[in-house]
C-alpha atoms as a PDB file:
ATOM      1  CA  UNK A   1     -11.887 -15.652 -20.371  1.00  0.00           C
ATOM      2  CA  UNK A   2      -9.834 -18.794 -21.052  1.00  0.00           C
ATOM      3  CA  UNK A   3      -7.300 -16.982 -23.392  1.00  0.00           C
ATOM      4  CA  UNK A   4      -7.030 -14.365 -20.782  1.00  0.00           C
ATOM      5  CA  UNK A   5      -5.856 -16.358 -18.203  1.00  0.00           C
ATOM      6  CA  UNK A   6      -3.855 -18.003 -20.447  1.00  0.00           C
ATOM      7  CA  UNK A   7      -1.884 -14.878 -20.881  1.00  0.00           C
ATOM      8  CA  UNK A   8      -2.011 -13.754 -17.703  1.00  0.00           C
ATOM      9  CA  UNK A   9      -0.067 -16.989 -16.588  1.00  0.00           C
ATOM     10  CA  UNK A  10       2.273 -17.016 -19.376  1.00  0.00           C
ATOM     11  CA  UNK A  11       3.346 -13.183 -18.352  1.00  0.00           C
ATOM     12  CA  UNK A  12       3.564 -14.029 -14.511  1.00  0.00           C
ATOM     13  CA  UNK A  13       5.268 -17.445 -15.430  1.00  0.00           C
ATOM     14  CA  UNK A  14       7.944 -14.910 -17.101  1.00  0.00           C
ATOM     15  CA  UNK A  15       8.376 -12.564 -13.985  1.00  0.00           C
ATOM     16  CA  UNK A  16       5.857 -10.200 -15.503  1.00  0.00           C
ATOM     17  CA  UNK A  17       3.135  -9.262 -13.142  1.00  0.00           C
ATOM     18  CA  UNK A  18      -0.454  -9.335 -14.902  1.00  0.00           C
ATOM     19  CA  UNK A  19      -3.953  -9.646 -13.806  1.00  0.00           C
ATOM     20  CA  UNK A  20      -7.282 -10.440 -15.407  1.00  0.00           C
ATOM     21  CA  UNK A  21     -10.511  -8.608 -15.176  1.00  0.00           C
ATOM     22  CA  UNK A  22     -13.673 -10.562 -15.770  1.00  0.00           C
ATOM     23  CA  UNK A  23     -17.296 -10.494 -14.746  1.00  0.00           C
ATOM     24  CA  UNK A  24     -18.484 -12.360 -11.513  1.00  0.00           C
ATOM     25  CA  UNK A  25     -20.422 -15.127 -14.197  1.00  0.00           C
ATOM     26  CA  UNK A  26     -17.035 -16.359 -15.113  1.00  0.00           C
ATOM     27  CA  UNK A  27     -15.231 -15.941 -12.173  1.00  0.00           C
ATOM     28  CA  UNK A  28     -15.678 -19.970 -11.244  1.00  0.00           C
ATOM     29  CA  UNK A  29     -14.375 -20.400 -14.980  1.00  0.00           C
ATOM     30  CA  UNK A  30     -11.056 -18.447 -14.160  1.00  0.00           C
ATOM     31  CA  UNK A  31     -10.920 -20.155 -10.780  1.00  0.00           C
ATOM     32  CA  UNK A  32     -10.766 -23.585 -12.285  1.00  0.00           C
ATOM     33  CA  UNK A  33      -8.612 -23.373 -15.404  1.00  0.00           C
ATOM     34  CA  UNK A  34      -6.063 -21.306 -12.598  1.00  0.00           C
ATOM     35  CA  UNK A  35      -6.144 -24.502 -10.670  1.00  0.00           C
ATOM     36  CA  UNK A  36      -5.676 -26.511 -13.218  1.00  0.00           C
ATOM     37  CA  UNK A  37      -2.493 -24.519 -14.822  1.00  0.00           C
ATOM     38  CA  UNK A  38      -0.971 -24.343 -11.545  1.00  0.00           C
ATOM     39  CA  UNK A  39      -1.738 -21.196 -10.749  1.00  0.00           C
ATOM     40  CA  UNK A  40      -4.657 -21.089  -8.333  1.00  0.00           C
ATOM     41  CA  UNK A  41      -3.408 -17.640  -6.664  1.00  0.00           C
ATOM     42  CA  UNK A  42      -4.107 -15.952  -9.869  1.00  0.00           C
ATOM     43  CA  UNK A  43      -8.090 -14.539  -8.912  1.00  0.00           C
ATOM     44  CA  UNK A  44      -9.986 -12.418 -11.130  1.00  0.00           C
ATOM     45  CA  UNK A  45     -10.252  -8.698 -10.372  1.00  0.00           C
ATOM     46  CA  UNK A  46     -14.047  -8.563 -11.025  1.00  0.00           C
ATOM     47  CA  UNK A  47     -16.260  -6.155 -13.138  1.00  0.00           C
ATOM     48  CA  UNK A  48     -19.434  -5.511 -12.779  1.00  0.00           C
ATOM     49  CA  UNK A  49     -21.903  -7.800 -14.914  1.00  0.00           C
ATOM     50  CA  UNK A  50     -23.049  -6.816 -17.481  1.00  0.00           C
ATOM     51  CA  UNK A  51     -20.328  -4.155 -19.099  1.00  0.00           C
ATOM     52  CA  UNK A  52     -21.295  -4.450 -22.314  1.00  0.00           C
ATOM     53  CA  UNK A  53     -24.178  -2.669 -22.194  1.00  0.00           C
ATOM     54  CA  UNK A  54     -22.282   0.477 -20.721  1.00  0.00           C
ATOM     55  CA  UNK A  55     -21.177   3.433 -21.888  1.00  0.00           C
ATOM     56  CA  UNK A  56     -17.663   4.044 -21.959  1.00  0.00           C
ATOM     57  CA  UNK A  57     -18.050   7.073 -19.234  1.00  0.00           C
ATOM     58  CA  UNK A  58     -18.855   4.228 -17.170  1.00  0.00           C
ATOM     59  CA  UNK A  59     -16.551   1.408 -17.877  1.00  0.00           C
ATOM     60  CA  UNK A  60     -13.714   3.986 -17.289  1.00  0.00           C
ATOM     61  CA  UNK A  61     -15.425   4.527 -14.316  1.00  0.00           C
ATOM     62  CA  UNK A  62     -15.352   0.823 -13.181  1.00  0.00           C
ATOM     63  CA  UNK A  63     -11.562   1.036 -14.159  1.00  0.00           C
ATOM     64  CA  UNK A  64     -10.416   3.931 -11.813  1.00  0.00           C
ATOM     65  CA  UNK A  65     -12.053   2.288  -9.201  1.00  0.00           C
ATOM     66  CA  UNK A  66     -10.419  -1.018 -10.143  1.00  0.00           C
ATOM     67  CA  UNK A  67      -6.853  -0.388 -10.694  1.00  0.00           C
ATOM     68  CA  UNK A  68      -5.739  -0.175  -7.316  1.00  0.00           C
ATOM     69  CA  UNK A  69      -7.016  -3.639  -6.597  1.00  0.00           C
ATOM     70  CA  UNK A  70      -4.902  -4.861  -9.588  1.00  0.00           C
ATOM     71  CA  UNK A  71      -2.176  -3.333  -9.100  1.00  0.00           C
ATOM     72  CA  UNK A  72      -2.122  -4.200  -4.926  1.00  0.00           C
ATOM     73  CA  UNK A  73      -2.200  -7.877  -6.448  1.00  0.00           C
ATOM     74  CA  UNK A  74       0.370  -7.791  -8.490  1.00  0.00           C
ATOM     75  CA  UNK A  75       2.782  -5.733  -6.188  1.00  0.00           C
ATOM     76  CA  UNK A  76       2.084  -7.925  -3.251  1.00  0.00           C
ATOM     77  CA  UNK A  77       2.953 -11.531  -4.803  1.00  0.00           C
ATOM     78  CA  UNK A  78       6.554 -12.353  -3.731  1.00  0.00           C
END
């Protein structure tokens, strides 16, 4: 989760929007290390947990229903 966000922050500190998916266990996780790199508007978009479990019918699933919360937080960040 840690590298994500990572990433994520380096891409938006670079103009690019990004956002992280995660599971509602490490939301808190993403929360603080967001805080603490400056960055507390960056939230998760959250999964599900568990996903690994899943078949991939069903993660792709998760994803269609998922992508329009993504991308209506990355469009609507000034």
């Amino acid at each position: 989760m840690s590298c994500g966000l990572h990433d994520v922050i380096t891409l938006e500190s670079r103009g690019v929007p990004a956002a992280l998916f995660g599971t509602e266990p490490f939301r808190h996780e993403a929360e603080e290390q967001a805080r603490a790199l400056a960055m507390p508007q960056q939230t998760l978009v959250e999964v599900p947990h568990p996903i690994q479990p899943l078949a991939a019918q069903q993660v792709a699933a998760y994803a269609d229903e998922l992508v329009a919360e993504a991308v209506a937080r990355v469009t609507a960040r000034p």
